[in-house]
PDB file of N, CA and C in Angstrom:
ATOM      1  N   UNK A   1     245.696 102.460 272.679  1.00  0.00           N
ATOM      2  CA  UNK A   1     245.887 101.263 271.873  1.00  0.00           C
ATOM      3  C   UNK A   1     245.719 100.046 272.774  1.00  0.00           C
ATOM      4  N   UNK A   2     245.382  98.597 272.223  1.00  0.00           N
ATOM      5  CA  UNK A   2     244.684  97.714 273.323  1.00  0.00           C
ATOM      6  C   UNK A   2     245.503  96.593 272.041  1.00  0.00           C
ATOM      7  N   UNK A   3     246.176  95.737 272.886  1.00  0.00           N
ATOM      8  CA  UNK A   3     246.877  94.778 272.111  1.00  0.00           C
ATOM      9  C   UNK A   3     246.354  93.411 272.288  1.00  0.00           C
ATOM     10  N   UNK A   4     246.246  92.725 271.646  1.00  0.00           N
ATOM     11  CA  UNK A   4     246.381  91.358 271.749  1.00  0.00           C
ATOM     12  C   UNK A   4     247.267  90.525 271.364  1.00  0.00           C
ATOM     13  N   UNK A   5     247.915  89.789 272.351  1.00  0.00           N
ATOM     14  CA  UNK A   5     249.496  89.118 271.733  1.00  0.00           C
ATOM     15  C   UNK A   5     248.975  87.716 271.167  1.00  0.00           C
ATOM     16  N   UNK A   6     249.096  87.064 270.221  1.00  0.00           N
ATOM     17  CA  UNK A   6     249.136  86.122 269.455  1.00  0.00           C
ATOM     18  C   UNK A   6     249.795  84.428 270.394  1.00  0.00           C
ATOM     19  N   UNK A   7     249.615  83.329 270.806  1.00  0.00           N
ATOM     20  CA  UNK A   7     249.954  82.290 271.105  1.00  0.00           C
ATOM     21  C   UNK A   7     251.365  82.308 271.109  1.00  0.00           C
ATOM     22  N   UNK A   8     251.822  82.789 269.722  1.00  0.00           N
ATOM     23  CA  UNK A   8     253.353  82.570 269.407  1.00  0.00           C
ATOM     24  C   UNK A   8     254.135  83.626 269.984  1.00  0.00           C
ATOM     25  N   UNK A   9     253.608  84.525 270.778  1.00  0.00           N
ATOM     26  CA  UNK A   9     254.545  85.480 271.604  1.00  0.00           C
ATOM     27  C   UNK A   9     254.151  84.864 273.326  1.00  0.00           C
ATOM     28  N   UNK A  10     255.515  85.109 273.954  1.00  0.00           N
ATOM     29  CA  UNK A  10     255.466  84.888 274.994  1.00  0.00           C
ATOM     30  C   UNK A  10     254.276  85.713 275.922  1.00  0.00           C
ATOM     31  N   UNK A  11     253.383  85.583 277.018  1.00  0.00           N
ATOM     32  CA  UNK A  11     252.844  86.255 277.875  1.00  0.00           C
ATOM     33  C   UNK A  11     253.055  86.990 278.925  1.00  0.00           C
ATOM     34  N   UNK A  12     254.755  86.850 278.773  1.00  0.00           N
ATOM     35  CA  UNK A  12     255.706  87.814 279.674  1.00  0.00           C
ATOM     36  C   UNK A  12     255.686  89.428 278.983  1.00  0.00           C
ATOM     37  N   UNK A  13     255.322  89.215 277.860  1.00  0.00           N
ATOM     38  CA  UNK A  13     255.241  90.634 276.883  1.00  0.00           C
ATOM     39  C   UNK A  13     253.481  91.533 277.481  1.00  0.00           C
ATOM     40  N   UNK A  14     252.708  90.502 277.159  1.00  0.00           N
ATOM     41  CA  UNK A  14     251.499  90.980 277.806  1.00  0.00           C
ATOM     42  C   UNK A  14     251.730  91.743 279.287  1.00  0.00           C
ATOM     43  N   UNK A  15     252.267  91.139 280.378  1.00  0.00           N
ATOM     44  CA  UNK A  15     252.510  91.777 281.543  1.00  0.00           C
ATOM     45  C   UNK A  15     253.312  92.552 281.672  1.00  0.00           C
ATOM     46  N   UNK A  16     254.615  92.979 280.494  1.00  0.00           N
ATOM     47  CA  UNK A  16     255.156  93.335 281.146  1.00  0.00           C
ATOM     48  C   UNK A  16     254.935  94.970 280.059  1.00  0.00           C
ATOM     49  N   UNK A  17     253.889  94.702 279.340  1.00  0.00           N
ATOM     50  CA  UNK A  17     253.057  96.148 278.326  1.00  0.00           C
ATOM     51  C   UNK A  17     252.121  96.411 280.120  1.00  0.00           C
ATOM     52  N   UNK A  18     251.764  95.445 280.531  1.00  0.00           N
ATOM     53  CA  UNK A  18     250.571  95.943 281.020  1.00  0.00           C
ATOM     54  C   UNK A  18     251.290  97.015 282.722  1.00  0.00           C
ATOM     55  N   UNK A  19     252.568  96.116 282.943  1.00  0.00           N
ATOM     56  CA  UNK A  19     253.353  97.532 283.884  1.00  0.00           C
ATOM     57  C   UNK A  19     254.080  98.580 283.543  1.00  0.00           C
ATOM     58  N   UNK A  20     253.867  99.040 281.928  1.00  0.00           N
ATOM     59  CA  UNK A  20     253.696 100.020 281.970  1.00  0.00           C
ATOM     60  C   UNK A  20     252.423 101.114 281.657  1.00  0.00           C
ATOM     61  N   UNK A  21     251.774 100.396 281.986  1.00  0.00           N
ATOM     62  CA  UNK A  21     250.271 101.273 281.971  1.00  0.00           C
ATOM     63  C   UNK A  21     249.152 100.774 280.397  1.00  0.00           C
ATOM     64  N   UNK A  22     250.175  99.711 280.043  1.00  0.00           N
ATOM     65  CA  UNK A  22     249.170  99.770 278.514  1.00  0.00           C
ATOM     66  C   UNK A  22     248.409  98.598 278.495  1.00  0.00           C
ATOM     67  N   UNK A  23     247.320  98.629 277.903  1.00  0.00           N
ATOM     68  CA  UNK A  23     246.405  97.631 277.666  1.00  0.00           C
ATOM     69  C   UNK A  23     246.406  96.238 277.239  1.00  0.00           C
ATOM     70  N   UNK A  24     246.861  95.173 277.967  1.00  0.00           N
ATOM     71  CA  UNK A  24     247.219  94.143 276.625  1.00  0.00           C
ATOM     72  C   UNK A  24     246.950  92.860 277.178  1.00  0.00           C
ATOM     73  N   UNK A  25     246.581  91.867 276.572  1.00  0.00           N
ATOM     74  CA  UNK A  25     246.516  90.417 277.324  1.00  0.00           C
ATOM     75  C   UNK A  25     246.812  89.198 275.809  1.00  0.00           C
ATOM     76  N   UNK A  26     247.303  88.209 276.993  1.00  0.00           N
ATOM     77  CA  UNK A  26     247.469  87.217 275.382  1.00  0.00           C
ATOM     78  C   UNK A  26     246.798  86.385 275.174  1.00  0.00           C
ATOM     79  N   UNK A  27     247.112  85.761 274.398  1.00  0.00           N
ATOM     80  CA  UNK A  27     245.885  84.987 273.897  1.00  0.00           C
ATOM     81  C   UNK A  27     245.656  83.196 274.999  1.00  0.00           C
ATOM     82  N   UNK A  28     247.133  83.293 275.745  1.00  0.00           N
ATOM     83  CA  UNK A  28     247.311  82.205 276.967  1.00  0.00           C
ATOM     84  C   UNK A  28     246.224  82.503 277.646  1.00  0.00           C
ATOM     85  N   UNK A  29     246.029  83.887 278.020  1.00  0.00           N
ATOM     86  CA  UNK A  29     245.672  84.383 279.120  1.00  0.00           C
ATOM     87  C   UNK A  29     244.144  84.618 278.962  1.00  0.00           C
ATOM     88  N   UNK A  30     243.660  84.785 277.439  1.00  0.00           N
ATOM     89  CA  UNK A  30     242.326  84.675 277.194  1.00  0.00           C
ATOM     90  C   UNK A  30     241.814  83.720 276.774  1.00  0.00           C
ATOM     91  N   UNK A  31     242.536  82.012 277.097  1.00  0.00           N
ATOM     92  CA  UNK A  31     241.603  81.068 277.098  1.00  0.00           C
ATOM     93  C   UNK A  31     241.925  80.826 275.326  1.00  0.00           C
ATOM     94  N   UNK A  32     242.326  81.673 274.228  1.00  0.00           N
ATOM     95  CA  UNK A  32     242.439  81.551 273.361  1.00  0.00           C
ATOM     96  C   UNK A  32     243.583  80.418 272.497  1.00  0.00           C
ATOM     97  N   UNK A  33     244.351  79.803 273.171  1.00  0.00           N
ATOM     98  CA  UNK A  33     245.861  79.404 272.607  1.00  0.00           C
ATOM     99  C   UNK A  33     244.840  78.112 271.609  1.00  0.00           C
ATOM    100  N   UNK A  34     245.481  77.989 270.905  1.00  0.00           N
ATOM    101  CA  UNK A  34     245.104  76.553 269.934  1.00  0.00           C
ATOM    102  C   UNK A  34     244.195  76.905 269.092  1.00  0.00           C
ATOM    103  N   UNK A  35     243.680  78.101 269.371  1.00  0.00           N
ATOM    104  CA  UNK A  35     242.580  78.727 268.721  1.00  0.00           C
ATOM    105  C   UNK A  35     243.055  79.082 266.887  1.00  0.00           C
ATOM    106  N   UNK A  36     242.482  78.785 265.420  1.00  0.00           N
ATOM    107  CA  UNK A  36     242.602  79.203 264.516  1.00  0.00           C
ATOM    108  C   UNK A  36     243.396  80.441 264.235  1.00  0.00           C
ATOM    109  N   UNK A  37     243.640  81.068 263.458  1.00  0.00           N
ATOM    110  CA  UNK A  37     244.143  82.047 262.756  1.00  0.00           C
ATOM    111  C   UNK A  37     243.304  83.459 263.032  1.00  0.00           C
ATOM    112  N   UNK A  38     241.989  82.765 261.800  1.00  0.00           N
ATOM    113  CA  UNK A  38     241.034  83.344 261.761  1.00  0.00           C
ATOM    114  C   UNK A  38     240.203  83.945 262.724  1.00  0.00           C
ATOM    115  N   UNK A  39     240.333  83.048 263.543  1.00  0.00           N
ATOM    116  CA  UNK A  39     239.498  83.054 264.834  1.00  0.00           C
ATOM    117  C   UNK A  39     240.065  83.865 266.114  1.00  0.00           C
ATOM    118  N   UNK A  40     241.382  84.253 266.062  1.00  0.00           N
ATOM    119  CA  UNK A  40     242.573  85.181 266.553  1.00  0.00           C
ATOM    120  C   UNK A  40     241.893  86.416 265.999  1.00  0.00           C
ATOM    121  N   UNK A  41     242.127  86.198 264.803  1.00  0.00           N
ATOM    122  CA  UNK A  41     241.835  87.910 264.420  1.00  0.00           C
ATOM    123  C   UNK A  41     240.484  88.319 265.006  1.00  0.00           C
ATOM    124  N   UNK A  42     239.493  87.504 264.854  1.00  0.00           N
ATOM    125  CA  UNK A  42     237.709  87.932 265.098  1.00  0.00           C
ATOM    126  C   UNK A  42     237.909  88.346 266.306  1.00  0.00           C
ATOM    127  N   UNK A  43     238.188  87.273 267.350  1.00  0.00           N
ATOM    128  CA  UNK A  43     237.974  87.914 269.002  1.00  0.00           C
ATOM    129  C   UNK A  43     238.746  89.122 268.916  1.00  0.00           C
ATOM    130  N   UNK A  44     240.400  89.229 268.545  1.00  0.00           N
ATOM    131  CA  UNK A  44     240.459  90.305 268.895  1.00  0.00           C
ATOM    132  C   UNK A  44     240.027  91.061 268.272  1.00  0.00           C
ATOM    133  N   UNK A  45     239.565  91.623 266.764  1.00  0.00           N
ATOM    134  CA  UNK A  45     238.778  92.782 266.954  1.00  0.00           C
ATOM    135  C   UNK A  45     237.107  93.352 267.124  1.00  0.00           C
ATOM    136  N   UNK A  46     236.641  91.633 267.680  1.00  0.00           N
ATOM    137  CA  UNK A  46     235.913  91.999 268.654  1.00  0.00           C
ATOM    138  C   UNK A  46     235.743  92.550 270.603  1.00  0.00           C
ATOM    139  N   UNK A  47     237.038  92.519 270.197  1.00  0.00           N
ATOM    140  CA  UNK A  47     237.366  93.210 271.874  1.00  0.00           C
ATOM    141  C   UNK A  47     238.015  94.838 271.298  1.00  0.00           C
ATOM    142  N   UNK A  48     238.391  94.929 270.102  1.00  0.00           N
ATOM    143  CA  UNK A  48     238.935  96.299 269.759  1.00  0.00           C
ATOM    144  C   UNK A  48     240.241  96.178 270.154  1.00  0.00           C
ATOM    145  N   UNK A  49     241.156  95.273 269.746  1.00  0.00           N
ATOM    146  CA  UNK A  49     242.472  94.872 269.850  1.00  0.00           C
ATOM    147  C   UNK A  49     243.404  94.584 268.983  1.00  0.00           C
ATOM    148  N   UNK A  50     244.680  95.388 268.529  1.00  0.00           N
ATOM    149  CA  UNK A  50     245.186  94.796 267.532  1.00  0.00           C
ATOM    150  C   UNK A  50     246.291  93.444 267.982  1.00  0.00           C
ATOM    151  N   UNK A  51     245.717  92.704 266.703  1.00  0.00           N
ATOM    152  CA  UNK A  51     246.502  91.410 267.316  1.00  0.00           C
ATOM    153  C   UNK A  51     248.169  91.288 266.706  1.00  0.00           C
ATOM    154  N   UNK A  52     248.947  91.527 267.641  1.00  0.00           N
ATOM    155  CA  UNK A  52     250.455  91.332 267.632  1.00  0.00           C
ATOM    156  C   UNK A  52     250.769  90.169 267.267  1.00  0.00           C
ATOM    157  N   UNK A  53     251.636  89.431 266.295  1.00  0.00           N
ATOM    158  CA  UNK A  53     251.878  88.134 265.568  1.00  0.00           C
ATOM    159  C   UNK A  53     253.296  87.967 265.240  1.00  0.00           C
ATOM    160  N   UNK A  54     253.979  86.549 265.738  1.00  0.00           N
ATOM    161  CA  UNK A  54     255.032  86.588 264.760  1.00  0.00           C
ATOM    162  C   UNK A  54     255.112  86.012 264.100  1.00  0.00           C
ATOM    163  N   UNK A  55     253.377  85.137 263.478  1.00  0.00           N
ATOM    164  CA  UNK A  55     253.178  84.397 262.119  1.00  0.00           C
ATOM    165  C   UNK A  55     253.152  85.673 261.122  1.00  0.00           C
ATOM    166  N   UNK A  56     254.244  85.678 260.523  1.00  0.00           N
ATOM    167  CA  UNK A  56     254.171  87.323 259.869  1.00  0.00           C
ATOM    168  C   UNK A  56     253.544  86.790 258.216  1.00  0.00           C
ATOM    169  N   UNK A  57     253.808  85.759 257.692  1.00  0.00           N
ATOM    170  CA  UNK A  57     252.990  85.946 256.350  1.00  0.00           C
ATOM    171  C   UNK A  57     251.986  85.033 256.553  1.00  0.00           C
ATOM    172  N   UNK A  58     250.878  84.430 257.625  1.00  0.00           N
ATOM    173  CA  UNK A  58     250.096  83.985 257.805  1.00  0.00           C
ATOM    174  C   UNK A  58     249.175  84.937 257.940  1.00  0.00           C
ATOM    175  N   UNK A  59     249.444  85.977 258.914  1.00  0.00           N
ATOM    176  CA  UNK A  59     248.713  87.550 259.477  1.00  0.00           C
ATOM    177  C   UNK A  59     249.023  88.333 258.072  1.00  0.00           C
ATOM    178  N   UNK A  60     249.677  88.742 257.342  1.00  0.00           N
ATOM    179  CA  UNK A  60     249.828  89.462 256.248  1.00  0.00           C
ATOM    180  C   UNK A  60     249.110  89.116 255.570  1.00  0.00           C
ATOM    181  N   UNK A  61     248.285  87.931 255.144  1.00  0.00           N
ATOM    182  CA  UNK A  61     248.155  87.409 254.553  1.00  0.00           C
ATOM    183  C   UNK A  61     246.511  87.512 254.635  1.00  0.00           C
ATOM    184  N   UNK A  62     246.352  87.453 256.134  1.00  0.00           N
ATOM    185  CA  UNK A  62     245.115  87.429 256.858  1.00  0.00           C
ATOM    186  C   UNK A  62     244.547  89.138 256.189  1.00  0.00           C
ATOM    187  N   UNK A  63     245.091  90.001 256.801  1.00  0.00           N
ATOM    188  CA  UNK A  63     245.249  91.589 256.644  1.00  0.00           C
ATOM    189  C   UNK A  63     244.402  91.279 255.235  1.00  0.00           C
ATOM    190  N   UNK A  64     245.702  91.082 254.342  1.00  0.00           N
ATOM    191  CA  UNK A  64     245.138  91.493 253.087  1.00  0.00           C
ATOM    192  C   UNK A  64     243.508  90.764 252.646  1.00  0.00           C
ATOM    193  N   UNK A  65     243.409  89.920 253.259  1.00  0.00           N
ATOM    194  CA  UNK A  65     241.933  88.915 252.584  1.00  0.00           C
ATOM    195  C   UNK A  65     241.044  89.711 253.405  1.00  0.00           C
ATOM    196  N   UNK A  66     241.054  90.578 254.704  1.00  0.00           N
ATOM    197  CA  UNK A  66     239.665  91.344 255.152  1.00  0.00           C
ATOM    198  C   UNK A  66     239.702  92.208 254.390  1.00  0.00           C
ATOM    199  N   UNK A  67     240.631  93.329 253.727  1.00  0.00           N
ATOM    200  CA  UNK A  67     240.779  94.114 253.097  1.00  0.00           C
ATOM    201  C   UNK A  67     239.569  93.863 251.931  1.00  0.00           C
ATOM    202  N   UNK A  68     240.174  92.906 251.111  1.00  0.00           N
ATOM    203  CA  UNK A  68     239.326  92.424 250.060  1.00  0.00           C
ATOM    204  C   UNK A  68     237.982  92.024 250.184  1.00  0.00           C
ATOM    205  N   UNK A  69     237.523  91.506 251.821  1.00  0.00           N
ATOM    206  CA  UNK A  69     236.002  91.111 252.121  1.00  0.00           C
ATOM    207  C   UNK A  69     235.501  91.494 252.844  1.00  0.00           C
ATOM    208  N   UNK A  70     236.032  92.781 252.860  1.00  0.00           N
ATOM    209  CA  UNK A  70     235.495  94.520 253.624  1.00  0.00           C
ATOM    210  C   UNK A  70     235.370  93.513 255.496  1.00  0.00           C
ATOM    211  N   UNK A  71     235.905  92.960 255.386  1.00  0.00           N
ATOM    212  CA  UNK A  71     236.284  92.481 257.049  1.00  0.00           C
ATOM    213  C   UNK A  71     237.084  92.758 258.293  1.00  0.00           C
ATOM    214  N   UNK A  72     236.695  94.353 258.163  1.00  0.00           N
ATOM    215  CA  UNK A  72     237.670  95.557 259.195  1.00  0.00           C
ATOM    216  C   UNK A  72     237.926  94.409 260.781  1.00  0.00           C
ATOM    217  N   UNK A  73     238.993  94.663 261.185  1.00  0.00           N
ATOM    218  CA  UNK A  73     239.693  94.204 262.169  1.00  0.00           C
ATOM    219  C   UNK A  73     240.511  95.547 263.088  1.00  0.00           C
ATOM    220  N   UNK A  74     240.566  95.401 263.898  1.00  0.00           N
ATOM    221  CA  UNK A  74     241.433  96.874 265.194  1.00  0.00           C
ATOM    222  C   UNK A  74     243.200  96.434 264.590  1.00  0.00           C
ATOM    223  N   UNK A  75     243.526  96.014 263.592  1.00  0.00           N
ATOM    224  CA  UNK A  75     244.929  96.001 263.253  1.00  0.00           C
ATOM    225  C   UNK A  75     245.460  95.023 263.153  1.00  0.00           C
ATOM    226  N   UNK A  76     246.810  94.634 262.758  1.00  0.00           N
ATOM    227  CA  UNK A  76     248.155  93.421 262.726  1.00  0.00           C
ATOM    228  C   UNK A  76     248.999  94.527 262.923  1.00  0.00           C
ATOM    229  N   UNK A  77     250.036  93.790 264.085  1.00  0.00           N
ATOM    230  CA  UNK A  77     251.275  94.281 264.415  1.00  0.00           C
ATOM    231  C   UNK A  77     252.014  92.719 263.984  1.00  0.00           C
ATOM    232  N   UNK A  78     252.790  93.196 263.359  1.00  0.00           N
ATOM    233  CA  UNK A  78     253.944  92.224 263.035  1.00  0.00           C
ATOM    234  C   UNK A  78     255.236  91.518 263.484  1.00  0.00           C
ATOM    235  N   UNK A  79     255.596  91.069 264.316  1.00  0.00           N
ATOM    236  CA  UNK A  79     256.683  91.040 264.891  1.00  0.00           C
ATOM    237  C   UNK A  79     258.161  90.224 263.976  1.00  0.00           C
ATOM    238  N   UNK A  80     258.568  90.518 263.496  1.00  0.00           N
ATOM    239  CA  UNK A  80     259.663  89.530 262.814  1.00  0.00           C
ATOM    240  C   UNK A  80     260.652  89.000 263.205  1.00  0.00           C
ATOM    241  N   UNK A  81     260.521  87.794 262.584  1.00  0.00           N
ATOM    242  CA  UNK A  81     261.862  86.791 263.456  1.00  0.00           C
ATOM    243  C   UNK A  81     262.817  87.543 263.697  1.00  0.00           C
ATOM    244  N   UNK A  82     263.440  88.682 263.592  1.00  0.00           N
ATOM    245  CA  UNK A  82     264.714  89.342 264.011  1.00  0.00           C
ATOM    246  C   UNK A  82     264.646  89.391 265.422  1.00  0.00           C
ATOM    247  N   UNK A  83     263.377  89.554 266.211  1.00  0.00           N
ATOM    248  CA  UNK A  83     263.109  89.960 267.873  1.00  0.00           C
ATOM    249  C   UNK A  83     262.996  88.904 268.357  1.00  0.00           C
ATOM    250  N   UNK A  84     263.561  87.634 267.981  1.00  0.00           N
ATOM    251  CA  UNK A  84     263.768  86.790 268.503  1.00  0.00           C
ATOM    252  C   UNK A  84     263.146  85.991 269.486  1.00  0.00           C
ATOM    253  N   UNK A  85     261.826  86.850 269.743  1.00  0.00           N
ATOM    254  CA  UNK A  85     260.990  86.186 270.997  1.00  0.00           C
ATOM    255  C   UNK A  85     261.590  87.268 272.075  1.00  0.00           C
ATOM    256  N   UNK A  86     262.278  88.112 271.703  1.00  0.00           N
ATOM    257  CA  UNK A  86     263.004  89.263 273.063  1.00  0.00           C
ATOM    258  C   UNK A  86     261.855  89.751 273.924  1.00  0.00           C
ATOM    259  N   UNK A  87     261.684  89.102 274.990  1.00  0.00           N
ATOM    260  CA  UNK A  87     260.183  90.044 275.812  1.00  0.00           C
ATOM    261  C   UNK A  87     260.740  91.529 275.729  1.00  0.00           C
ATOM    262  N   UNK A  88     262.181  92.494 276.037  1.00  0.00           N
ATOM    263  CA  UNK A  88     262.342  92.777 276.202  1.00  0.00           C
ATOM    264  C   UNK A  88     262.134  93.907 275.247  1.00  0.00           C
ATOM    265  N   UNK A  89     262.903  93.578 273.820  1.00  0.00           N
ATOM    266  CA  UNK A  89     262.876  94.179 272.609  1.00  0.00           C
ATOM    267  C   UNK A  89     261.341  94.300 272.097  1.00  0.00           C
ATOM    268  N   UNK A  90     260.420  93.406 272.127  1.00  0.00           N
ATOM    269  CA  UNK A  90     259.465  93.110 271.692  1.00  0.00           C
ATOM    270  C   UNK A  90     258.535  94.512 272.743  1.00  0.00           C
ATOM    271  N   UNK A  91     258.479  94.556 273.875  1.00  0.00           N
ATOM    272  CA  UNK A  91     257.917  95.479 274.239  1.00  0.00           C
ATOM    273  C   UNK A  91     257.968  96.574 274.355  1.00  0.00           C
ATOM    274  N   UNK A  92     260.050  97.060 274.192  1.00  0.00           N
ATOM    275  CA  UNK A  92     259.903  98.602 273.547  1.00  0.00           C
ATOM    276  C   UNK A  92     259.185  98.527 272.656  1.00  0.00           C
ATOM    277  N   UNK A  93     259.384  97.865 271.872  1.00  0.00           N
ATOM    278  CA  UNK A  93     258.801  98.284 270.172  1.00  0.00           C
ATOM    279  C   UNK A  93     257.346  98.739 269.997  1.00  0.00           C
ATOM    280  N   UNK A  94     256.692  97.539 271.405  1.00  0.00           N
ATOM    281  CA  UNK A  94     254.945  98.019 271.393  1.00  0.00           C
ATOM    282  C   UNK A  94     255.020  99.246 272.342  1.00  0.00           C
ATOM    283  N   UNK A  95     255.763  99.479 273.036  1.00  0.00           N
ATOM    284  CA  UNK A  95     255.883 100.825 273.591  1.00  0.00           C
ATOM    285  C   UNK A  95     255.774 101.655 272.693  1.00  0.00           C
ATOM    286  N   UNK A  96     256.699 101.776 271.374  1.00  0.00           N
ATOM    287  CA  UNK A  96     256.733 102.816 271.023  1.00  0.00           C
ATOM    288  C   UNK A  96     255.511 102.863 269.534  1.00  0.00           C
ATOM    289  N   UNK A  97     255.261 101.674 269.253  1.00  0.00           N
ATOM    290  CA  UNK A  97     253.888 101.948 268.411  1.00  0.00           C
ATOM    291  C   UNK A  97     252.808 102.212 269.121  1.00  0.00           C
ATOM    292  N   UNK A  98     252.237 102.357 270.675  1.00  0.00           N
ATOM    293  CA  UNK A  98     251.285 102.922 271.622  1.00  0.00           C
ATOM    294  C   UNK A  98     251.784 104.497 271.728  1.00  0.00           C
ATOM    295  N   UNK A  99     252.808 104.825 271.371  1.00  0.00           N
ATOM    296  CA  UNK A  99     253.163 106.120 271.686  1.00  0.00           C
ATOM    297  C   UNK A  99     252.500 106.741 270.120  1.00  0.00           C
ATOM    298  N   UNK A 100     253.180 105.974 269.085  1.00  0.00           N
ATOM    299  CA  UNK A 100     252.519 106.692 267.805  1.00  0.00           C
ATOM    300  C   UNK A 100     251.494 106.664 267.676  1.00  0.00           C
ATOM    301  N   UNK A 101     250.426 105.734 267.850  1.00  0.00           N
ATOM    302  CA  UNK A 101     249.140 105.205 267.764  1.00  0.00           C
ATOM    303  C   UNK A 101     248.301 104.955 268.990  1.00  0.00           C
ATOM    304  N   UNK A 102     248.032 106.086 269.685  1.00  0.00           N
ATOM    305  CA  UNK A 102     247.713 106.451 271.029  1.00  0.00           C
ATOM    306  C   UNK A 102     246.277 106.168 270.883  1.00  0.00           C
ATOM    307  N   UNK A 103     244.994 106.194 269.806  1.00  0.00           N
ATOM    308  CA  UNK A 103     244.228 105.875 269.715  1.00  0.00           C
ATOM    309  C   UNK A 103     243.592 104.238 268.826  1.00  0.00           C
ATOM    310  N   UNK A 104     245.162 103.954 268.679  1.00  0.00           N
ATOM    311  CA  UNK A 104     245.055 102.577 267.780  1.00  0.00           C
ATOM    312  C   UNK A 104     245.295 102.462 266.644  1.00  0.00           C
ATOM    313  N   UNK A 105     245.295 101.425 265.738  1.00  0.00           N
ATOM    314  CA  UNK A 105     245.563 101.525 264.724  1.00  0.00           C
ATOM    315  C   UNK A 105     244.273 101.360 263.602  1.00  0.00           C
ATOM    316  N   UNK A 106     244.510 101.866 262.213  1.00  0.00           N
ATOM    317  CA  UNK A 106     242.946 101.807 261.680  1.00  0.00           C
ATOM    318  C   UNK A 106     242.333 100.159 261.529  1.00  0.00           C
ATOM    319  N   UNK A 107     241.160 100.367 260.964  1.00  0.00           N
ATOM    320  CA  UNK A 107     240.735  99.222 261.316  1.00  0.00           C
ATOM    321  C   UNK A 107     240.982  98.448 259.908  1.00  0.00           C
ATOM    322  N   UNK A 108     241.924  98.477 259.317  1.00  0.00           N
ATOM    323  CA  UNK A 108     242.773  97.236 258.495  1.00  0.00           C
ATOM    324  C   UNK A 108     244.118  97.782 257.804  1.00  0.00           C
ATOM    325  N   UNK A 109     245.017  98.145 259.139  1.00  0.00           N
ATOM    326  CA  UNK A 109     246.323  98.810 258.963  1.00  0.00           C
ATOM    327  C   UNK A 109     246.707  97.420 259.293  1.00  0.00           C
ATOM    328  N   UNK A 110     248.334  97.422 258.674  1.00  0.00           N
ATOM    329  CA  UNK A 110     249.075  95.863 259.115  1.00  0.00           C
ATOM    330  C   UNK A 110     250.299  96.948 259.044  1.00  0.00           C
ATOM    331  N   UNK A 111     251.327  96.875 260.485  1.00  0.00           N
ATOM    332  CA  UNK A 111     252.017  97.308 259.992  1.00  0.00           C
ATOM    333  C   UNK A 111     253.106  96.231 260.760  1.00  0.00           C
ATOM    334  N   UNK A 112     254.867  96.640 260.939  1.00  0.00           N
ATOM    335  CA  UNK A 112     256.104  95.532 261.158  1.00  0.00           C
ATOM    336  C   UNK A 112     256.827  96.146 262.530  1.00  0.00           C
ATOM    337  N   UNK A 113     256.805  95.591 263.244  1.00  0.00           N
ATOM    338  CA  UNK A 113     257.799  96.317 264.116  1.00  0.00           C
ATOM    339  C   UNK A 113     258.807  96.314 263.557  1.00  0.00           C
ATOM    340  N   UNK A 114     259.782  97.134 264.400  1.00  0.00           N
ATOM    341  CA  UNK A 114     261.396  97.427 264.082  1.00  0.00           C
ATOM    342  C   UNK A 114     261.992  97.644 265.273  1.00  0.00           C
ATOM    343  N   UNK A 115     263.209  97.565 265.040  1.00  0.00           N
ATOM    344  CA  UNK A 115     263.897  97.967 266.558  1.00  0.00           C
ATOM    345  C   UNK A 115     264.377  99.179 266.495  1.00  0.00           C
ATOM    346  N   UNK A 116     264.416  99.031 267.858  1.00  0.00           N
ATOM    347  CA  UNK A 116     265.543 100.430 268.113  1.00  0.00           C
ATOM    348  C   UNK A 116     266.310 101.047 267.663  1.00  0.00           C
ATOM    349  N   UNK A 117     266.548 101.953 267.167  1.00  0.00           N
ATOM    350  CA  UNK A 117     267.830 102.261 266.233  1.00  0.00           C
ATOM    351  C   UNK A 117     268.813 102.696 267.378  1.00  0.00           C
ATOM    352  N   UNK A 118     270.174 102.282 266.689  1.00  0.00           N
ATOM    353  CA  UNK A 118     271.064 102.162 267.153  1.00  0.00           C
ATOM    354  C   UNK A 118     271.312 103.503 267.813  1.00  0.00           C
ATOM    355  N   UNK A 119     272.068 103.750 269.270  1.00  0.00           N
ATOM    356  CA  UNK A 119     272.154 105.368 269.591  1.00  0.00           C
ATOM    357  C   UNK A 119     273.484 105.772 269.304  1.00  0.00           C
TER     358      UNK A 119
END
């Protein structure tokens, strides 16, 4: 799985997916920040990246309109205001959707993170 983090997530999440072995850069880091919506989604799934967001009904929103104009994208990961911006929380969570989705996600899946459940 190959992520792309969205402007509105910190780039401490990008580095700190990328020490543990996983693929990811943000959108700071690709020259991208200020960049459209629209224009988020294209690069990344022209790099084959799903783009991680915590504009959650802007990207939902996005999802559903390629759907409708056969405009396949490498995914939306969702992040919801509950993760607070947590680099911490925020990157189990992509930890553990790289563990389920070891080859990625389809090319117009949207799905939500969640946390940890309680132990």
């Amino acid at each position: 799985m190959r992520f792309y983090l969205d402007e509105n997530l910190s780039p401490g999440i990008a580095r700190a997916l990328q020490g543990l072995g996983l693929d990811a850069v943000s959108a700071h880091d690709a020259g991208m920040a200020g960049a459209p919506d629209q224009v988020q989604l294209a690069f990344a799934a022209g790099e084959g990246r799903c783009v991680v967001t915590c504009d959650v009904r802007h990207f939902a929103e996005h999802g559903r309109r390629a759907v409708r104009e056969h405009r396949p994208h490498a995914g939306i990961i969702l992040c919801p205001a509950s993760f607070g911006g947590e680099v911490g929380a925020v990157t189990r969570a992509l930890g553990r959707v790289a563990a389920q989705y070891p080859e990625g996600l389809g090319e117009y899946d949207v799905i939500t993170l969640t946390r940890e459940p309680n132990r």
